[in-house]
Structure formats: structure tokens, C-alpha cells
C-alpha atoms as a PDB file:
ATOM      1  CA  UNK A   1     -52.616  -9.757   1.065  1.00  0.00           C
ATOM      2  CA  UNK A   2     -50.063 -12.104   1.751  1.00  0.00           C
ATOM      3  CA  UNK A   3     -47.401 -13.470  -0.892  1.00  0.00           C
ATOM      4  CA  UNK A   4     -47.643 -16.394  -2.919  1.00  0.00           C
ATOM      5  CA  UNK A   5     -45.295 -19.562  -1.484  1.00  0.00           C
ATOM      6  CA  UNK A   6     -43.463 -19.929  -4.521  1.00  0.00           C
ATOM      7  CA  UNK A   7     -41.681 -23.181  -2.450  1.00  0.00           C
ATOM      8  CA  UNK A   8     -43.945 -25.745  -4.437  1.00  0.00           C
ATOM      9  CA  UNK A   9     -42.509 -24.623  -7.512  1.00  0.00           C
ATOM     10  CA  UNK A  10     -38.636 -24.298  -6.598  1.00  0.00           C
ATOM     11  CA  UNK A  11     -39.398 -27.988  -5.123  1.00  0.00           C
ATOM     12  CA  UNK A  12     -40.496 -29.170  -8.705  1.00  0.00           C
ATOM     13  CA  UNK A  13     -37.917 -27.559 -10.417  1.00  0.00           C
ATOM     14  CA  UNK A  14     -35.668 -28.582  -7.973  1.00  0.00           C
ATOM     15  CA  UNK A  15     -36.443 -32.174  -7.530  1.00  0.00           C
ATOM     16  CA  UNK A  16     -35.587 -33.439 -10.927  1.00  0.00           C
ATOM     17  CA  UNK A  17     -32.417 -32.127 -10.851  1.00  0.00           C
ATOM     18  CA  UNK A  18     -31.424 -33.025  -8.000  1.00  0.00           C
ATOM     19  CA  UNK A  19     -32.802 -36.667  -8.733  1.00  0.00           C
ATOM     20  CA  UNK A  20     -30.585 -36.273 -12.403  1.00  0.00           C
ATOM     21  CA  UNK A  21     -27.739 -35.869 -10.288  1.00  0.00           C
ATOM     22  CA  UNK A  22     -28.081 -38.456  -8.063  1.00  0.00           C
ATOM     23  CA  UNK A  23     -28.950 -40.656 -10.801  1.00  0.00           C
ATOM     24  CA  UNK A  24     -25.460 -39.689 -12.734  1.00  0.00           C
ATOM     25  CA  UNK A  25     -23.514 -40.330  -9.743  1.00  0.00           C
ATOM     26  CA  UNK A  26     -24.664 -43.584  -9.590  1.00  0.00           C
ATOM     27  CA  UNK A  27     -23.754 -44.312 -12.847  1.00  0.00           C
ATOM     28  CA  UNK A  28     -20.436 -43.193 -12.257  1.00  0.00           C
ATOM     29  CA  UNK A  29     -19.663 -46.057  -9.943  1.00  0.00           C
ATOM     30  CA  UNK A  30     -20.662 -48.173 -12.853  1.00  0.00           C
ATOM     31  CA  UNK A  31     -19.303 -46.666 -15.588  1.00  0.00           C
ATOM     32  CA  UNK A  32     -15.878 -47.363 -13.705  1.00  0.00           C
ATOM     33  CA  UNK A  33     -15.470 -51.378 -14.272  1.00  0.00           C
ATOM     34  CA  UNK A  34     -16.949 -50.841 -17.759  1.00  0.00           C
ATOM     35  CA  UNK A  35     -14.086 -48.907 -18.805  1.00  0.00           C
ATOM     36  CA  UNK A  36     -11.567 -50.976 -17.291  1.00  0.00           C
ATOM     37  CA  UNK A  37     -13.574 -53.840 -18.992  1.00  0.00           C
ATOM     38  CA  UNK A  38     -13.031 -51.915 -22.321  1.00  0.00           C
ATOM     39  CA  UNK A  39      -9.609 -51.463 -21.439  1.00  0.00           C
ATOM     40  CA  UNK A  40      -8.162 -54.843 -21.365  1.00  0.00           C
ATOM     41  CA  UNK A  41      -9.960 -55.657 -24.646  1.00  0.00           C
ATOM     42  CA  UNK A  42      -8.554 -52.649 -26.718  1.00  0.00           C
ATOM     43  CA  UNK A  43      -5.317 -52.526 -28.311  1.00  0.00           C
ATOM     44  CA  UNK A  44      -2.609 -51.119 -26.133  1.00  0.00           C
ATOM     45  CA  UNK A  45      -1.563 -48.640 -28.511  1.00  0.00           C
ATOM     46  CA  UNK A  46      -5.292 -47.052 -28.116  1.00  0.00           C
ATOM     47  CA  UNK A  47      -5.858 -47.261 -24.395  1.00  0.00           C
ATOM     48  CA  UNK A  48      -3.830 -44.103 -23.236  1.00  0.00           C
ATOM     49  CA  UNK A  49      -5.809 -42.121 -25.677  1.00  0.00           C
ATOM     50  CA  UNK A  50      -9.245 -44.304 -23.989  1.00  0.00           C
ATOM     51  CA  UNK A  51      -7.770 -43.087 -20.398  1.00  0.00           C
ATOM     52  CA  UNK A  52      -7.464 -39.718 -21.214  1.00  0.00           C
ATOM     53  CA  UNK A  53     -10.783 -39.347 -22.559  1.00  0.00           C
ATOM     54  CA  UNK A  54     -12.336 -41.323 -19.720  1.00  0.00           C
ATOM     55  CA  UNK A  55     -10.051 -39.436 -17.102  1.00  0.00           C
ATOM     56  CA  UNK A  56     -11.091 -36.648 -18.455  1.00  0.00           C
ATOM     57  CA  UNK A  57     -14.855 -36.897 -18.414  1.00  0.00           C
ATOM     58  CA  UNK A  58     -14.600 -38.325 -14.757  1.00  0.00           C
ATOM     59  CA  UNK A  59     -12.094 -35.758 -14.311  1.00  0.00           C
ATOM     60  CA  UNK A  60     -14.513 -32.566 -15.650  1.00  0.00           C
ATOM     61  CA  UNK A  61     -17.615 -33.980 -15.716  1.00  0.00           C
ATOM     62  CA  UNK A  62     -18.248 -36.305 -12.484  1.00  0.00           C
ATOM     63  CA  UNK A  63     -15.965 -34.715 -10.336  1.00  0.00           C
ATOM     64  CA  UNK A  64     -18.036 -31.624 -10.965  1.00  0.00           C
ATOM     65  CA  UNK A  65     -21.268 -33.149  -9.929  1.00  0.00           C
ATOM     66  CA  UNK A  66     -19.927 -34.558  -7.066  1.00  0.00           C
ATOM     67  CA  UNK A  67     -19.378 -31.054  -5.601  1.00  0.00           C
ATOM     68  CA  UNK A  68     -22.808 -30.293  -6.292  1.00  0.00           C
ATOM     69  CA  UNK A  69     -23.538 -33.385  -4.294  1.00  0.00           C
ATOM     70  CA  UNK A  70     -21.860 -32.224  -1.524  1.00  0.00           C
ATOM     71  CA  UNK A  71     -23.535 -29.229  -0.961  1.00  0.00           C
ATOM     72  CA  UNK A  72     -26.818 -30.665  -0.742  1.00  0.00           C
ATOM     73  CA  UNK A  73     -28.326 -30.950   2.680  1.00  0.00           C
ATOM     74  CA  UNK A  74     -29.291 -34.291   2.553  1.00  0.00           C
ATOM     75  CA  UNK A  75     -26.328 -36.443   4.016  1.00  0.00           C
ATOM     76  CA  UNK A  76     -26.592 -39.139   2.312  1.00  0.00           C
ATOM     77  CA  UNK A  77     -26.487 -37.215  -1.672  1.00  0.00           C
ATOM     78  CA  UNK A  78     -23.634 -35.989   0.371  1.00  0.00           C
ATOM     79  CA  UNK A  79     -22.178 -39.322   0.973  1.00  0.00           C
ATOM     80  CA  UNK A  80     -22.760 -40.142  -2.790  1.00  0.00           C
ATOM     81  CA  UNK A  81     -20.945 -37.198  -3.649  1.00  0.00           C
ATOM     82  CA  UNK A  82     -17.742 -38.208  -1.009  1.00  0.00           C
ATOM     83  CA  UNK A  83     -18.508 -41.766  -2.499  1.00  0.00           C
ATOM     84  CA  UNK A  84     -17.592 -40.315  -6.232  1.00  0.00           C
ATOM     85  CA  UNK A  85     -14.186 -38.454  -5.406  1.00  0.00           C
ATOM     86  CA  UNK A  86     -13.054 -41.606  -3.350  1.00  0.00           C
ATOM     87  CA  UNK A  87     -13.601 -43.839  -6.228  1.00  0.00           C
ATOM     88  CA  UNK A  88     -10.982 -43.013  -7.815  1.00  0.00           C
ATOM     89  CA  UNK A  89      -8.573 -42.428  -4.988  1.00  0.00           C
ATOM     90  CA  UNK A  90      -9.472 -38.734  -4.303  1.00  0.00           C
ATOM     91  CA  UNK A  91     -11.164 -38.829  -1.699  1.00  0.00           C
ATOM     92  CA  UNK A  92      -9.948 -36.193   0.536  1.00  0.00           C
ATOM     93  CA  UNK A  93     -11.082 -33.611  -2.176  1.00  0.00           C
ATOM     94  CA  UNK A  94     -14.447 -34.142  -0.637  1.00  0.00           C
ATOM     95  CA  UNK A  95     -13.397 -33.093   2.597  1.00  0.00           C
ATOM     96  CA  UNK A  96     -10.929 -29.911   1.027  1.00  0.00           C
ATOM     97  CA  UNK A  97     -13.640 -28.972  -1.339  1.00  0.00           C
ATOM     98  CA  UNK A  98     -16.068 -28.205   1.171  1.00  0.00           C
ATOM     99  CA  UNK A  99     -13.915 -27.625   4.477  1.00  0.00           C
ATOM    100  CA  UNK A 100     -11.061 -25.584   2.397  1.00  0.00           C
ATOM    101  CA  UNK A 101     -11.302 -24.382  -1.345  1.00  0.00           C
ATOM    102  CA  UNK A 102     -15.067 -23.280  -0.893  1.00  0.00           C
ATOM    103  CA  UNK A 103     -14.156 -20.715   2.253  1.00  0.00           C
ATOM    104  CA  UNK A 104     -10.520 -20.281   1.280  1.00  0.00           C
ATOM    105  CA  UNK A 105     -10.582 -19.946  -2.693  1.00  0.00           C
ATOM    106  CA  UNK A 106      -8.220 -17.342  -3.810  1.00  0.00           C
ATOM    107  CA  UNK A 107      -6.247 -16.983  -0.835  1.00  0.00           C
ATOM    108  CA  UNK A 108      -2.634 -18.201   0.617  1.00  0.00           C
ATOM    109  CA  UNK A 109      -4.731 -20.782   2.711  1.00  0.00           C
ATOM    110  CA  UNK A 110      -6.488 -21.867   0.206  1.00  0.00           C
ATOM    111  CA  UNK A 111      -4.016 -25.073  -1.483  1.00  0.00           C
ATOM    112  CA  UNK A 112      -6.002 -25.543  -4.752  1.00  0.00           C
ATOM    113  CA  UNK A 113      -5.312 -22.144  -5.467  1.00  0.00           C
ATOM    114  CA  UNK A 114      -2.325 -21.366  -7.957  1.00  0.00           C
ATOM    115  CA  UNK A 115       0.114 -19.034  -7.019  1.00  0.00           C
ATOM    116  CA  UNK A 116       1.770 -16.396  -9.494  1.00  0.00           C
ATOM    117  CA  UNK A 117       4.769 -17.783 -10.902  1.00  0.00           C
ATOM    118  CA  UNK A 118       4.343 -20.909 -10.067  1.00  0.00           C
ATOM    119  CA  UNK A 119       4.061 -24.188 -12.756  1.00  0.00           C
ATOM    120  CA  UNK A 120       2.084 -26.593 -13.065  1.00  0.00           C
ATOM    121  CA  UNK A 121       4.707 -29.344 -11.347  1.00  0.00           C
ATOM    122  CA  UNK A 122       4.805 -27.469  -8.582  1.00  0.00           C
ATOM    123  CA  UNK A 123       1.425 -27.098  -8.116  1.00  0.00           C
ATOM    124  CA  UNK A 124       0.291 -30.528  -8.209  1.00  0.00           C
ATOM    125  CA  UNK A 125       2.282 -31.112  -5.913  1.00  0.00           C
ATOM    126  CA  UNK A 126       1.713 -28.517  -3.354  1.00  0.00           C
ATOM    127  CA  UNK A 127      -2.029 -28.780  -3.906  1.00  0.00           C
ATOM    128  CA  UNK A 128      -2.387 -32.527  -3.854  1.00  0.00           C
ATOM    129  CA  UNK A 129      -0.513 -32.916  -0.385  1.00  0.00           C
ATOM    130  CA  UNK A 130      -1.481 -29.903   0.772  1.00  0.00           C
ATOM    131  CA  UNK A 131      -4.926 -30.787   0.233  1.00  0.00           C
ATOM    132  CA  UNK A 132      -4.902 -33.695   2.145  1.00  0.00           C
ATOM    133  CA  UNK A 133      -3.198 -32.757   4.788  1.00  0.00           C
ATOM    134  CA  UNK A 134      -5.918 -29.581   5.225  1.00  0.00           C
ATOM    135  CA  UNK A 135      -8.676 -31.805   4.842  1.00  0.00           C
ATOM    136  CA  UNK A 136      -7.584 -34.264   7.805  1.00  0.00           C
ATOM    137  CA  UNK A 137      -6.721 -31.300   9.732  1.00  0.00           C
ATOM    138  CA  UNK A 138     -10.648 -29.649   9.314  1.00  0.00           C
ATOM    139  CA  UNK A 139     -12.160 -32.893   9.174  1.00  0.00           C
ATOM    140  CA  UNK A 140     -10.504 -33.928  12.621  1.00  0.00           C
ATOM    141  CA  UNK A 141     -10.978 -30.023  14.042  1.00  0.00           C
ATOM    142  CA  UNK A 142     -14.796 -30.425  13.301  1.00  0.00           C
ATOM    143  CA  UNK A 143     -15.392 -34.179  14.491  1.00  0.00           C
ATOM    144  CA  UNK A 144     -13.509 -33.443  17.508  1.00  0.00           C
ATOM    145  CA  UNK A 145     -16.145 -30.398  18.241  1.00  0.00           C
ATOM    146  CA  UNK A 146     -18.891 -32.396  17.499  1.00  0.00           C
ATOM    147  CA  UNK A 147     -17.661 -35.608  19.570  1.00  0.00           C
ATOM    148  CA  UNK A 148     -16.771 -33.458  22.668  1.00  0.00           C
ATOM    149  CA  UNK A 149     -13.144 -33.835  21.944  1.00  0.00           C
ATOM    150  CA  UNK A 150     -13.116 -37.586  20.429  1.00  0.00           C
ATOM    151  CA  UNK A 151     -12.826 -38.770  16.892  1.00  0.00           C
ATOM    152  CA  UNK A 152     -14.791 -42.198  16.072  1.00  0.00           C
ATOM    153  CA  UNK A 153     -14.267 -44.875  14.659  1.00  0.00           C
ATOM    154  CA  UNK A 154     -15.974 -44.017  10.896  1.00  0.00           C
ATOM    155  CA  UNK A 155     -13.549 -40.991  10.043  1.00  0.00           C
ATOM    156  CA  UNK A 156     -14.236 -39.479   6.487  1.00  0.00           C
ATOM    157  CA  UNK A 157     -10.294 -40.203   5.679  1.00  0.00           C
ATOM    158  CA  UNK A 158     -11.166 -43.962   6.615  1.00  0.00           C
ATOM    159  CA  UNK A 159     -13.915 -44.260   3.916  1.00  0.00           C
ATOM    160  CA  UNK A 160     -11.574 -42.439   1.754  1.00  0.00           C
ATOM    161  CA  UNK A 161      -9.018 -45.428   2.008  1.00  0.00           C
ATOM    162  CA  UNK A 162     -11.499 -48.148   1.785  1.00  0.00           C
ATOM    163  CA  UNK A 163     -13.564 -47.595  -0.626  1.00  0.00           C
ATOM    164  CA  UNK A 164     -10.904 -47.334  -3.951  1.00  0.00           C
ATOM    165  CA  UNK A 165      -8.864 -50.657  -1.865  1.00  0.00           C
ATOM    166  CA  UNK A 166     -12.656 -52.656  -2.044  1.00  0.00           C
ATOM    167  CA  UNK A 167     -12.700 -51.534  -5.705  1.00  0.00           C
ATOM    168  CA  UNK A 168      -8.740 -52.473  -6.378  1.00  0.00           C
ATOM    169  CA  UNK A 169      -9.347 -55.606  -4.776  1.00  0.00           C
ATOM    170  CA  UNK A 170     -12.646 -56.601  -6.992  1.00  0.00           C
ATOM    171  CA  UNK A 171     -10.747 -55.372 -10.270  1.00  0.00           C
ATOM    172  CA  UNK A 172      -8.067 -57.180  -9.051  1.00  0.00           C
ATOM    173  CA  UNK A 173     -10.022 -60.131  -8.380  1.00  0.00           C
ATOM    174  CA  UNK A 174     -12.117 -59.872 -11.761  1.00  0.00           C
ATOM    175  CA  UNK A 175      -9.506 -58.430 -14.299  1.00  0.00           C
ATOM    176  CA  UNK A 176      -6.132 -59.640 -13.024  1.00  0.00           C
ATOM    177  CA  UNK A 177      -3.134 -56.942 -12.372  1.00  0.00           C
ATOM    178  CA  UNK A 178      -3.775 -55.573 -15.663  1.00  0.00           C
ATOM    179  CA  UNK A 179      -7.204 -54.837 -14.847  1.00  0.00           C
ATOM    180  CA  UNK A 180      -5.525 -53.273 -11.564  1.00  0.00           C
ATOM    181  CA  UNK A 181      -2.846 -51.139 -13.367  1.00  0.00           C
ATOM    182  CA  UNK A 182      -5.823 -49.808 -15.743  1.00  0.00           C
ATOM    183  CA  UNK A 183      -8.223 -48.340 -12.547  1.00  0.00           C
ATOM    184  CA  UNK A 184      -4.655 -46.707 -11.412  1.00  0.00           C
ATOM    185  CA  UNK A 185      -3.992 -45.097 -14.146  1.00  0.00           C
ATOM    186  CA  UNK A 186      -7.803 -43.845 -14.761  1.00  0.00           C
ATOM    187  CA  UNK A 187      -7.700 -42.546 -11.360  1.00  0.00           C
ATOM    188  CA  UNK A 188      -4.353 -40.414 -11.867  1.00  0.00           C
ATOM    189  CA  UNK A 189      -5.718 -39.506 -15.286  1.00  0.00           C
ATOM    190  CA  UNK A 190      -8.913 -37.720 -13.621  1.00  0.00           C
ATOM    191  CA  UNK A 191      -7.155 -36.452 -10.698  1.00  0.00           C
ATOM    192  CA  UNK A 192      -4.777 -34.940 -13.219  1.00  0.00           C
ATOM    193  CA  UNK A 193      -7.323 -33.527 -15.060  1.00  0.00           C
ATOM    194  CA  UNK A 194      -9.276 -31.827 -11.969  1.00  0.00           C
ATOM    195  CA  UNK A 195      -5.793 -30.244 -10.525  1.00  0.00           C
ATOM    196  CA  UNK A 196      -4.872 -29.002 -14.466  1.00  0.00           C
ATOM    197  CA  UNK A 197      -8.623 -27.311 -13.991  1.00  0.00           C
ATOM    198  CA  UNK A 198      -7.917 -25.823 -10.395  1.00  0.00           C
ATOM    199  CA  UNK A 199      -4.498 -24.508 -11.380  1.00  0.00           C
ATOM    200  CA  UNK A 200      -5.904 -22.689 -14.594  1.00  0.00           C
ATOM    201  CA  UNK A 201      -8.886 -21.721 -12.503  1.00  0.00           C
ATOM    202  CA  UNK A 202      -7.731 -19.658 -10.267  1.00  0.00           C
ATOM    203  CA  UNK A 203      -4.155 -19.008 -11.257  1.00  0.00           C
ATOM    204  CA  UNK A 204      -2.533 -15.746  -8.992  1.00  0.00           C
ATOM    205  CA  UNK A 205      -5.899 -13.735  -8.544  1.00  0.00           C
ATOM    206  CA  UNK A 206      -6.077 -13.168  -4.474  1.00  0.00           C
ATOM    207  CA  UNK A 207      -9.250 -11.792  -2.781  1.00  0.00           C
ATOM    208  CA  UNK A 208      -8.533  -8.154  -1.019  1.00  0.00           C
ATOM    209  CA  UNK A 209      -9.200  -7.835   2.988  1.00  0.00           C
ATOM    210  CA  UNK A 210     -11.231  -5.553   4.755  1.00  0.00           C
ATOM    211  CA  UNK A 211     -10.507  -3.180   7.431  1.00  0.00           C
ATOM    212  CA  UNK A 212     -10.161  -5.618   9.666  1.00  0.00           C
ATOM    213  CA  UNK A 213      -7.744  -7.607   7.949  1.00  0.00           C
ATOM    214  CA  UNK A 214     -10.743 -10.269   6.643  1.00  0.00           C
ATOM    215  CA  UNK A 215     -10.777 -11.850   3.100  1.00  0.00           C
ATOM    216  CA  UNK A 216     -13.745 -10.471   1.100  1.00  0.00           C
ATOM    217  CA  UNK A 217     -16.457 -12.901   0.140  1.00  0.00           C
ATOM    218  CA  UNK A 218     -15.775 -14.495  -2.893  1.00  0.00           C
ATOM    219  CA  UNK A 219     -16.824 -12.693  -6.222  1.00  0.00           C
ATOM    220  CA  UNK A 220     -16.801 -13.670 -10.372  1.00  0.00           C
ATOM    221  CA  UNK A 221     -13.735 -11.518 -10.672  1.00  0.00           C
ATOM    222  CA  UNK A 222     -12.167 -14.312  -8.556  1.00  0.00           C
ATOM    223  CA  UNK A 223     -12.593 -17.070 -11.395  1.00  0.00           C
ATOM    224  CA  UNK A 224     -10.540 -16.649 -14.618  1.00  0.00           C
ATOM    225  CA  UNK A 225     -13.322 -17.246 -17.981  1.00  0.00           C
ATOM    226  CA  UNK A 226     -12.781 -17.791 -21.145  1.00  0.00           C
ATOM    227  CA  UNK A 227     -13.085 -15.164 -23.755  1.00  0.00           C
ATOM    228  CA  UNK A 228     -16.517 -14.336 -25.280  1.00  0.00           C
ATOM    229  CA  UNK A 229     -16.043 -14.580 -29.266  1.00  0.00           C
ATOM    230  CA  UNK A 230     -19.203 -11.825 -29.958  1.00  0.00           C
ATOM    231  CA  UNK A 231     -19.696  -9.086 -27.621  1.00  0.00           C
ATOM    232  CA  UNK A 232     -23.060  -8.403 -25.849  1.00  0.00           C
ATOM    233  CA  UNK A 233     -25.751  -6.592 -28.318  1.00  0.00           C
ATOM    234  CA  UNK A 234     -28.043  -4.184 -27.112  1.00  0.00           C
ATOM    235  CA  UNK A 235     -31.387  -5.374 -28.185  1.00  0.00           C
ATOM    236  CA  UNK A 236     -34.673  -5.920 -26.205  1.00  0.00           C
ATOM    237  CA  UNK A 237     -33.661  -9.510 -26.673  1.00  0.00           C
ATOM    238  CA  UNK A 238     -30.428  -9.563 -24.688  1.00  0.00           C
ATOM    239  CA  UNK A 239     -31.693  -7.173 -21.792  1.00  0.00           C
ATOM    240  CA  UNK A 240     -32.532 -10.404 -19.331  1.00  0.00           C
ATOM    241  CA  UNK A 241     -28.965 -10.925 -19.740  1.00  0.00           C
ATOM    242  CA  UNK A 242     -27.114  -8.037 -19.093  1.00  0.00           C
ATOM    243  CA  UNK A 243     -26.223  -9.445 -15.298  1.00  0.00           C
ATOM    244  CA  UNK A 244     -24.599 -12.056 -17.374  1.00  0.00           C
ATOM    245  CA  UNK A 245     -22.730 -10.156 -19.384  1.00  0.00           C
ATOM    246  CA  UNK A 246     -21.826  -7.681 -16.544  1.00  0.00           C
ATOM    247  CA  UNK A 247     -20.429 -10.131 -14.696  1.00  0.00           C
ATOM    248  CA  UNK A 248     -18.320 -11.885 -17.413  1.00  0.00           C
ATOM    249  CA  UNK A 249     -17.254  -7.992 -17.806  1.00  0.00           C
ATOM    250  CA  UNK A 250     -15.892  -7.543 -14.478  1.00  0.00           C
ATOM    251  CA  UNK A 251     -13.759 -11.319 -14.739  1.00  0.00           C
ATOM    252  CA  UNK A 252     -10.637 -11.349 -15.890  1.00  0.00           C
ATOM    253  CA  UNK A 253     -10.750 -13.499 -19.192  1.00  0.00           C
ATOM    254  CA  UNK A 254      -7.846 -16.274 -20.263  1.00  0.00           C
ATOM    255  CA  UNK A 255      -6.218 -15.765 -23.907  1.00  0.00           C
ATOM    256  CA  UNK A 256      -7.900 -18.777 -25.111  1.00  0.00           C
ATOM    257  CA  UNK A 257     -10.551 -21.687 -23.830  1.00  0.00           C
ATOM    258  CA  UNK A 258     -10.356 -23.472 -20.570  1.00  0.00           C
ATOM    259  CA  UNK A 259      -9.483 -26.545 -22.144  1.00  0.00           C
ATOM    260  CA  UNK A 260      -6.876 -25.190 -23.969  1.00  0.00           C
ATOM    261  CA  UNK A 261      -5.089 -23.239 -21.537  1.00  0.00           C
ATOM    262  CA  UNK A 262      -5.387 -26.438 -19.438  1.00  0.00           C
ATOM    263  CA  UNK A 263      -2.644 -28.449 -22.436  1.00  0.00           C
ATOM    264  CA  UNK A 264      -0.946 -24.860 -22.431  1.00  0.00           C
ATOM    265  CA  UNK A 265       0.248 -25.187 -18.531  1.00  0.00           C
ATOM    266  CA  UNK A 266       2.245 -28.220 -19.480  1.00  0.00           C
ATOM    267  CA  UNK A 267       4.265 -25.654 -21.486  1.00  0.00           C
ATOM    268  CA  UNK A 268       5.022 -23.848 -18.224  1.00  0.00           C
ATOM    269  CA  UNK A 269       7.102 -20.854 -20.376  1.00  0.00           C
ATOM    270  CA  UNK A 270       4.366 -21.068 -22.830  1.00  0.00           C
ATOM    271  CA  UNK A 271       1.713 -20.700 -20.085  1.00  0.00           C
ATOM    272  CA  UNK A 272       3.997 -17.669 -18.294  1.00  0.00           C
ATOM    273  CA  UNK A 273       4.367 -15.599 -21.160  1.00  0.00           C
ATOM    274  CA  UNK A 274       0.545 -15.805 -22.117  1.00  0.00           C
ATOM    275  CA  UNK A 275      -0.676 -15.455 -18.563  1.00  0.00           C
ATOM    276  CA  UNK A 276       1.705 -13.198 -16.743  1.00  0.00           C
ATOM    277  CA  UNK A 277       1.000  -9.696 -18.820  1.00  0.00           C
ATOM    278  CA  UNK A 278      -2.720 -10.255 -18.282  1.00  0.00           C
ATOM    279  CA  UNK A 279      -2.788 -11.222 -14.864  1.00  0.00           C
ATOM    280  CA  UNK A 280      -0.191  -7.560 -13.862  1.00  0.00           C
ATOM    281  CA  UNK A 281      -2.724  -5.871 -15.911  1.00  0.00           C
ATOM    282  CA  UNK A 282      -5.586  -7.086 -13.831  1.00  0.00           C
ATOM    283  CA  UNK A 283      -3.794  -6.841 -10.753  1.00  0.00           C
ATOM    284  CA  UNK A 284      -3.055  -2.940 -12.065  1.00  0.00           C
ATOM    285  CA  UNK A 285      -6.691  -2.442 -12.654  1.00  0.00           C
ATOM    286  CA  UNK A 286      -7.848  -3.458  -9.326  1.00  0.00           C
ATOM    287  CA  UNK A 287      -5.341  -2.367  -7.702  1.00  0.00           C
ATOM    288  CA  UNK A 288      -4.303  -5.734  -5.698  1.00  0.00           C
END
């Protein structure tokens, strides 16, 4: 008796997804000259609150489909996903994300990852430039390999530049330099937001090596959570999700939410003196 091809159904449950996604990053691209749009028509004294909430959402929200974009295998939800980051004058994270953070997370090599001790002002900086400057280097290591030792014309880094100057120069064009001024400071907003995410993220938890002196694959423990506010019950009804619950067991949990620890590490004593005593008692429990 052979097995049933369950790929029919993962392709149906797949599919819409998949087409949800592509469908939000679209809108994305849109959603970008309507709130610069909104922007030169609200008061001033309400449109740094409007950016944050916008930079945010970008910031959070598209950002984090984008890098479910990018590891599709189609190329060209790929593209959209590259297309997403750049629009807002982040492009290289496309390259980083994939080339760097996603094989190098929670390790020295790894620039999006936080190091103990160190604030928030020093991490943007390190990881910003640092991740562009790993990016170029992977991007240009793997086109090099794949072009038998020549890089062409279309370079990832290129379409990183051009696309945000096309959209400058059309908000320019349509909106004036206010208009201009407004896309800048959405774009810093969101990349703001995304690094303020990384940094809480992953803040001084290192994966061990082997015997050989390899990182170990990435696991949950690797990724701080927030704190669960009722404890897993043991009834018939919660036994499907005791993987859940044994995994947010064995990850190291932040004091309070994501979001709130990410307006904490502005405070960079504030953030320490939360932070440091649980991340030497998890280091003490595992040993690192």
C-alpha cells in the first residue's frame, strides 16, 4: 500500500497564503505615496506621531513579510520581497537577511545580533554599516561564483540604490521637498523600528560550537519571547500544544512585551539593569 500524496493539499493551503502575501507586498508599494499624501495635508504637530505609526507598521509588519518573501523559491516573490526593503532605503537587508542573519544569527559574525553590554546607539550603528558592508561582500562572493569570476551589470546593491532614488524623484516631482523630507523620514522611522526589533531580539544570547569548533544550528532558546501571563494547563484540551509550550519553556523570556522592551532600550541603563541579571542567569543555566 503506498502513502497518500498529501502535496495537493499543502499546495492549497499553501497557495493562498502565499498569494496573501504577495498581494500585501504589493500594497506596500502603494500604501507608501498615500501616506506621504496624508502627510503634507495633516497638521505638523500630528505628523511625527503619523510617522511613527506608519514607520512602525512598515517597520514590524511589511518588513516582516518581506522576509517571508525572500525565502520563497520563486525569484520573482523574491524580487518583491528585495523590492519591499529597498523602498524605503533598506535595501541591503534583503541581501544580509538571507546571506548573513539567517546562517549567522546569534553569533560574532552575525551584525544584527546585539552584543552584551552594548546600547542601543551603538548598535545601530554597528549593525546598519555592518550590514551593508556583509551583504555586498556575500552578494559579490556568490555572483562572482556564479559568473565564473565576473559581477554584471544588474548587482542586487544597484537595485538597492535605484529603486528608493526613482521613488525620491517621483515624490519629489509630485509633492515638492516637503513631500521628499516626509518619505525620508518614514524610511528612517521603519528602519529604526526593524533595528530596535533585532537588537531586543537577540540581545547577548550566542549559539555554542561543536567539537569541531562549528556553531550549532539555530534553536528557540536563541530568540528572547515575551513572558506568558497564564501558565500551560494540563487538560486534554491543551495536549496538541505542549510542543508549544515546551518550547516557549526552554527560551529565555524578556521582563516585559516586545514592544515594550523595544521603548525600554532607549533607556540604555534602564534596559541594562532589567536585562543583564536575566541574561547571566541564562547564560548560568546553560552553561555558555
Amino acid at each position: 500500500m503506498t502513502k497518500p500524496d498529501h502535496q495537493p493539499r499543502n499546495r492549497e493551503i499553501l497557495w493562498p497564503q502565499m498569494m496573501w502575501r504577495v498581494g500585501f507586498g504589493i500594497m506596500h508599494i502603494v500604501f507608501i505615496p498615500v501616506v506621504i499624501m496624508l502627510c503634507t495635508m495633516l497638521p505638523y504637530a500630528i505628523i511625527p506621531l503619523f510617522l511613527l505609526g506608519f514607520g512602525a507598521f512598515f517597520g514590524l509588519i511589511s518588513f516582516a513579510n518581506a522576509k517571508k518573501l525572500l525565502r520563497h523559491p520563486n525569484r520573482y516573490v523574491q524580487q518583491l520581497g528585495a523590492l519591499i526593503f529597498a523602498s524605503l532605503w533598506f535595501g541591503h537587508r534583503a541581501s544580509s537577511e538571507i546571506l548573513i542573519h539567517q546562517v549567522h544569527k546569534a553569533t560574532p559574525i552575525d551584525p544584527n545580533t546585539a552584543k552584551q553590554g552594548e546600547s542601543i546607539y551603538q548598535f545601530i550603528k554597528r549593525a546598519w554599516i555592518g550590514s551593508y558592508r556583509a551583504g555586498l561582500y556575500a552578494e559579490n562572493k556568490r555572483r562572482m561564483a556564479f559568473n565564473h569570476g565576473q559581477v554584471d551589470l544588474f548587482h542586487p546593491y544597484l537595485k538597492y540604490w535605484l529603486v528608493p532614488l526613482m521613488i525620491s524623484i517621483a515624490i519629489h516631482h509630485l509633492m515638492g521637498g516637503v513631500g521628499l523630507g516626509f518619505y525620508i523620514g518614514l524610511s528612517m522611522m521603519a528602519q529604526l523600528i526593524t533595528l530596535l526589533c533585532d537588537y531586543v531580539r537577540h540581545y547577548g544570547l550566542r549559539r555554542e560550537r561543536d567539537h569541531y569548533k562549528r556553531y550549532l544550528p539555530i534553536q528557540q532558546h536563541h530568540y528572547w519571547i515575551a513572558p506568558r501571563r497564564h501558565g500551560p494547563k494540563n487538560s486534554p484540551h491543551t495536549h496538541g500544544k505542549s510542543a508549544q509550550n515546551s518550547a516557549h519553556m526552554q527560551s529565555p523570556h524578556l521582563p516585559f512585551t516586545m514592544i515594550t522592551m523595544m521603548f525600554i532600550c532607549l533607556f540604555p541603563r534602564w534596559f541594562q539593569n532589567l536585562m543583564q541579571p536575566r541574561l547571566r542567569d541564562w547564560q548560568r543555566l546553560n552553561r555558555i
